[in-house]
Protein backbone atom coordinates (compact mmCIF):
# COMPACT_ATOMS: atom_id res chain seq x y z
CA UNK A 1 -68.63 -74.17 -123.10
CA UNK A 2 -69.50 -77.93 -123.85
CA UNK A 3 -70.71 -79.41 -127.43
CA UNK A 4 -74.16 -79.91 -125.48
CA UNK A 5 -75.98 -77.58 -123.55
CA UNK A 6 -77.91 -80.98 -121.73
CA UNK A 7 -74.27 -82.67 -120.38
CA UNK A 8 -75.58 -83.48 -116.92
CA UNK A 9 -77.36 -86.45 -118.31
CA UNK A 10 -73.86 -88.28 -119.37
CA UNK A 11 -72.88 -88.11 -115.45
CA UNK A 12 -72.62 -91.46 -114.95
CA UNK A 13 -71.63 -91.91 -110.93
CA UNK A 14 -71.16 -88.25 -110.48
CA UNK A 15 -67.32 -89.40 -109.78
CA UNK A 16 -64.42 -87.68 -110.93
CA UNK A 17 -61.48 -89.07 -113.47
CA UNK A 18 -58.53 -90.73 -112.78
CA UNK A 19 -57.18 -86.80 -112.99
CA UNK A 20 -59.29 -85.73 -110.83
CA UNK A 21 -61.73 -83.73 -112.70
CA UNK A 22 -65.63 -83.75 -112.82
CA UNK A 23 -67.36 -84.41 -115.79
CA UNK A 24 -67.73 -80.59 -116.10
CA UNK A 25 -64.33 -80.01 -116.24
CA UNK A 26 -63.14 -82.66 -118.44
CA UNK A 27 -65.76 -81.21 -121.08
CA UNK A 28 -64.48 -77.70 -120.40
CA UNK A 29 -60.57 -79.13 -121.38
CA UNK A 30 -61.68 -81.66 -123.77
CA UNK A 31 -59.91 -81.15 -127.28
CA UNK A 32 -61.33 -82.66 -130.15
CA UNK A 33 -58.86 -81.53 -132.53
CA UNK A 34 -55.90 -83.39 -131.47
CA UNK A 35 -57.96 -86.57 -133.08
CA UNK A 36 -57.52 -87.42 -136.42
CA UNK A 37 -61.69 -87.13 -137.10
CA UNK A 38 -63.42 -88.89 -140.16
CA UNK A 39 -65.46 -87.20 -141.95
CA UNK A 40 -69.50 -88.29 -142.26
CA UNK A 41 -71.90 -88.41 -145.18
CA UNK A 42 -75.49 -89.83 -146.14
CA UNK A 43 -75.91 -90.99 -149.35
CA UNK A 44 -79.37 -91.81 -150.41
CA UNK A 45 -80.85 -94.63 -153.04
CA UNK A 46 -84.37 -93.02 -154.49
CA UNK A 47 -85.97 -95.95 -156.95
CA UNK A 48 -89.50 -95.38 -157.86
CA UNK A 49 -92.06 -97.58 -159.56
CA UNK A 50 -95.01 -96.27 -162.11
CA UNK A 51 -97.17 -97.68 -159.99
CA UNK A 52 -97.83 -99.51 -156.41
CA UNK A 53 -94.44 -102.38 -155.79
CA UNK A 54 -95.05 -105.17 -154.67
CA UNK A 55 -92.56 -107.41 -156.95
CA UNK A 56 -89.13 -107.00 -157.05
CA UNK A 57 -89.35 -108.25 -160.96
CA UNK A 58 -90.97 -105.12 -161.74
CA UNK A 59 -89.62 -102.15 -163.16
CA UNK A 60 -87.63 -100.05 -161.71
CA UNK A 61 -85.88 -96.50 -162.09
CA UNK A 62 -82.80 -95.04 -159.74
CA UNK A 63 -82.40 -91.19 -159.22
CA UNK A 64 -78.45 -90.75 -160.00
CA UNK A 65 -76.58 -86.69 -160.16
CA UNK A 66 -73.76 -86.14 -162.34
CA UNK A 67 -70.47 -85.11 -160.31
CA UNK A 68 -69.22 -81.88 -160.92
CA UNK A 69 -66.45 -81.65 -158.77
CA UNK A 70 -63.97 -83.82 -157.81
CA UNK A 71 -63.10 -86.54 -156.94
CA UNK A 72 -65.38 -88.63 -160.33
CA UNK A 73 -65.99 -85.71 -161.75
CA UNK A 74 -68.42 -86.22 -164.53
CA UNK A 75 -69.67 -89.50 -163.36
CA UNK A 76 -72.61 -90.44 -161.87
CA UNK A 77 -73.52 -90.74 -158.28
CA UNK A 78 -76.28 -91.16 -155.66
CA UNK A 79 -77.75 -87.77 -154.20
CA UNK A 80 -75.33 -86.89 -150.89
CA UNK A 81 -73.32 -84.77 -148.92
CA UNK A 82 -71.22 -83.75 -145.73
CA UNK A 83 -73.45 -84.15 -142.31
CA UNK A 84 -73.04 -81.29 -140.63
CA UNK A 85 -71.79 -80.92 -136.96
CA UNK A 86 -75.01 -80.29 -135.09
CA UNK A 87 -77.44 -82.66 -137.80
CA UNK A 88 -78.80 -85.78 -136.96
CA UNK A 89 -77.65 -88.48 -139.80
CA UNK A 90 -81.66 -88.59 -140.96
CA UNK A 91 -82.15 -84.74 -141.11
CA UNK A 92 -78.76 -84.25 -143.36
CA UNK A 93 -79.43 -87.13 -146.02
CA UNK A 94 -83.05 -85.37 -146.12
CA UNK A 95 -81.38 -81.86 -146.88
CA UNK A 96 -78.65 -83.14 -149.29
CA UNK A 97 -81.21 -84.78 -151.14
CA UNK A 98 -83.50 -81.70 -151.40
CA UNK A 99 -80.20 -79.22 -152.27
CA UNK A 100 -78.95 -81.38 -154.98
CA UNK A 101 -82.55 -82.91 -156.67
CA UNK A 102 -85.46 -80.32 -155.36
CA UNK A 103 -86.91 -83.38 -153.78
CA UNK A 104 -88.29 -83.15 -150.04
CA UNK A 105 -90.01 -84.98 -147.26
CA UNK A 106 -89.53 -88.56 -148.71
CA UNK A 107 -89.39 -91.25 -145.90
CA UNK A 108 -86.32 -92.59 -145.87
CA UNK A 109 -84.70 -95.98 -144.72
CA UNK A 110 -81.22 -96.01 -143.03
CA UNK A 111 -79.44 -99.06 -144.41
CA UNK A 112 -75.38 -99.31 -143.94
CA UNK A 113 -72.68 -97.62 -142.82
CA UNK A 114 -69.73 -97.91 -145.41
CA UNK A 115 -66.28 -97.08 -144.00
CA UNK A 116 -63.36 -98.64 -146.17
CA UNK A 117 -60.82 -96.20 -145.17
CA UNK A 118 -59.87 -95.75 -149.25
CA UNK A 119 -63.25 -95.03 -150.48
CA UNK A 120 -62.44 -91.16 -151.26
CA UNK A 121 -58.78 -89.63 -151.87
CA UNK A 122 -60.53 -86.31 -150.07
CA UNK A 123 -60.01 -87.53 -146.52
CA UNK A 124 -61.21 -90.08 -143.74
CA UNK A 125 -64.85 -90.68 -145.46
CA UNK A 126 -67.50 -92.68 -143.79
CA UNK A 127 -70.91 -92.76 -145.17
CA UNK A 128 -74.41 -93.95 -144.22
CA UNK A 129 -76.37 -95.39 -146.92
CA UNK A 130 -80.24 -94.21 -147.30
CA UNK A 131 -83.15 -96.23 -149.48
CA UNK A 132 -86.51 -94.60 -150.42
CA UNK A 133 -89.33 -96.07 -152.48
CA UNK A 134 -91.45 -93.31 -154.42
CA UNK A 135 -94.54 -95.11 -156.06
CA UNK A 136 -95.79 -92.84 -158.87
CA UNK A 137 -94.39 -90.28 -160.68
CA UNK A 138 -91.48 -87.73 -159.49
CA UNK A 139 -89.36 -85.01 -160.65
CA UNK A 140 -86.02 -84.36 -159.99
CA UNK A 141 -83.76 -80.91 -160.61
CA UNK A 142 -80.05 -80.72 -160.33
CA UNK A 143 -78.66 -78.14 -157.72
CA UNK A 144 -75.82 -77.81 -155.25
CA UNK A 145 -72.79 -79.51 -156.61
CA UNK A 146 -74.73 -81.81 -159.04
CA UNK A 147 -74.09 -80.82 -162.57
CA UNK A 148 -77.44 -83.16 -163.67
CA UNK A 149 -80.09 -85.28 -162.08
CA UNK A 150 -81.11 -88.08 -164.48
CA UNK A 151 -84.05 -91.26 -163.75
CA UNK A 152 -82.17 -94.40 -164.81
CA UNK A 153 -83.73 -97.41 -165.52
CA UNK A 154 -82.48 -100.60 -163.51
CA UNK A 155 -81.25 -103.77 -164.84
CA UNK A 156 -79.64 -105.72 -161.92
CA UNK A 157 -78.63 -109.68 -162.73
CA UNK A 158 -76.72 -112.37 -161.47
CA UNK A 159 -73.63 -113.08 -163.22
CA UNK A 160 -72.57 -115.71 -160.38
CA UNK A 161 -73.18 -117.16 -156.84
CA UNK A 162 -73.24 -113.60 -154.76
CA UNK A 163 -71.97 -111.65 -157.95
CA UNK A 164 -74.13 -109.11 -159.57
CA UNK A 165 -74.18 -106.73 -162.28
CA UNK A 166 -76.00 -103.78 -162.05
CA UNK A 167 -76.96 -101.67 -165.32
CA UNK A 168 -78.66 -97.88 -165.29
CA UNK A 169 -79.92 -96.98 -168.56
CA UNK A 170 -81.17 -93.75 -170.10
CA UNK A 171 -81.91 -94.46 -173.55
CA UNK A 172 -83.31 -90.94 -174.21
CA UNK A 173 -80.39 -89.48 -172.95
CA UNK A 174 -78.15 -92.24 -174.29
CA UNK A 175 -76.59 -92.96 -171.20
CA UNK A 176 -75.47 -96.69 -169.93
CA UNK A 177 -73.42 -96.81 -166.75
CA UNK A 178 -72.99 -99.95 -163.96
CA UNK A 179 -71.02 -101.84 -161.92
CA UNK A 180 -70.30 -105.70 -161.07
CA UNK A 181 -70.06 -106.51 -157.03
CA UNK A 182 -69.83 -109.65 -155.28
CA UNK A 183 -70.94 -109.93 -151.90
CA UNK A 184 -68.75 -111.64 -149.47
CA UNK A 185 -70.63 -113.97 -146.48
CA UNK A 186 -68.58 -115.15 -143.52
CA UNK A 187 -70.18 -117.01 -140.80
CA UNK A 188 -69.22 -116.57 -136.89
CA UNK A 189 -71.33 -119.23 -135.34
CA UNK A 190 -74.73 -117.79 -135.19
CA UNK A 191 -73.66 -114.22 -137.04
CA UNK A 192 -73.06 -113.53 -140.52
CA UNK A 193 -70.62 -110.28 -141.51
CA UNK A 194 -71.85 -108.77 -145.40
CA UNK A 195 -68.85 -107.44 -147.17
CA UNK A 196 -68.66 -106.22 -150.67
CA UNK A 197 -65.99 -106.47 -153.21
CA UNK A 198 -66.36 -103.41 -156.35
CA UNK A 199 -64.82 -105.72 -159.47
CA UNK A 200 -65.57 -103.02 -161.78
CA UNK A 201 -67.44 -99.61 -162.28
CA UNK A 202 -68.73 -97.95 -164.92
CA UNK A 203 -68.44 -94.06 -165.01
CA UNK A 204 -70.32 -94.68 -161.25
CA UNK A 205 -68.50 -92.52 -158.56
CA UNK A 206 -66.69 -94.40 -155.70
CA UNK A 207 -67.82 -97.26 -154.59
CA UNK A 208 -71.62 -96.53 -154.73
CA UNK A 209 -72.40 -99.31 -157.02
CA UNK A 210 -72.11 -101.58 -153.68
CA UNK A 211 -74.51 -98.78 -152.26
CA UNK A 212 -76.84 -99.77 -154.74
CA UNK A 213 -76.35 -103.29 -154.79
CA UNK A 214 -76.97 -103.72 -151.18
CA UNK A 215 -80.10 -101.34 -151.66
CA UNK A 216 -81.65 -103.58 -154.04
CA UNK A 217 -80.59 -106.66 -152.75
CA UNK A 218 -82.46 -105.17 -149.34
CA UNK A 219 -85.45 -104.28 -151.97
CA UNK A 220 -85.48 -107.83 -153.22
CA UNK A 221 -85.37 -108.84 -149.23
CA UNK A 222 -88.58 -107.03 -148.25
CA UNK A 223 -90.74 -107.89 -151.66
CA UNK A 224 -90.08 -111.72 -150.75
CA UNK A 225 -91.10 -111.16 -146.90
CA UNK A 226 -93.68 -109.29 -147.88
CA UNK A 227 -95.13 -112.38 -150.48
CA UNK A 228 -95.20 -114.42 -147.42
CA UNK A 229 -97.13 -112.87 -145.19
């Protein structure tokens, strides 16, 4: 019994290991479990606009659930979840977004993979960031593990060089939550390498204020390409 059914097309040479076994029988013996495994997640960014964007200075409103679990429970946090074994990362930020808002079949943009080994206290945590774009209006419900699912309004500004705060606002809820990130650049010859520093968050779980900094700083990237061409 292998974890695929289709194995012969990993052959390679058809040789066998330094142990002496074909590919067929190392799968056969192969262990996973004596591994310390990470566990995966997709985490999706859904902003909408009232109408057509093509601007990044126009309005803009961020789908956020309230935790209610730990860890942050009672904060606020993108739509996300666990990727299951046998789920492609696409088809499980798709379903986690549908279980915990109601909302389905929304094309949606892989952006980052986020893997700071102490961004959750649960275990070994890597996550994979998503970004849709909803023109129009949309309606969210909370279900899963999401005690709420609330439109925010987004302020995002520039404090400094590569520092930003990011407001969400509610006002008829009365809710005001954010963060401040700066984004660190380091050149290697002709490649750059983005990291992100979380100075401070406010009642937003983890560290997905740099989720949604790097989502809208991505937004920002494709309205100004797009005023060019």
């Amino acid at each position: 019994m292998t974890f695929l059914e289709d194995w012969q097309r990993f052959l390679g040479t058809g040789e066998k290991n330094a142990a002496g076994k074909s590919l067929e029988e190392f799968l056969r013996d192969y262990d996973a479990r004596k591994f310390d495994c990470p566990s995966n997640t997709a985490d999706i960014a859904v902003f909408r606009s009232e109408g057509p964007y093509r601007s990044f200075d126009q309005p803009l409103k961020l789908l956020m659930i309230r935790r209610s679990n730990h860890p942050s429970i009672g904060w606020w946090a993108l739509p996300g979840g666990f990727v299951d074994l046998r789920e492609d990362l696409g088809h499980a930020a798709a379903r986690e977004l549908e279980e915990e808002t109601g909302i389905r079949d929304l094309p949606l943009m892989q952006l980052r993979v986020w893997g700071d080994a102490d961004r959750d206290p649960r275990w070994r945590v890597i996550t994979t960031s998503f970004l849709a774009l909803v023109e129009g209006d949309l309606s969210a419900k909370a279900g899963d593990d999401a005690a709420d699912a609330v439109w925010f309004d987004v302020h995002f500004s520039k404090l400094a060089e590569d520092t930003w705060r990011l407001e969400l606002k509610n006002e008829e809820r009365g809710l005001c939550i954010g963060a401040d990130v700066r984004r660190i650049l380091t050149k290697r010859g002709v490649l750059t390498d983005t990291h992100y520093e979380l100075l401070e968050t406010r009642e937003i779980a983890s560290d997905h204020g740099i989720l949604i900094t790097d989502a809208l700083l991505h937004l920002q990237k494709c309205c100004a390409e797009a005023a060019e061409n």
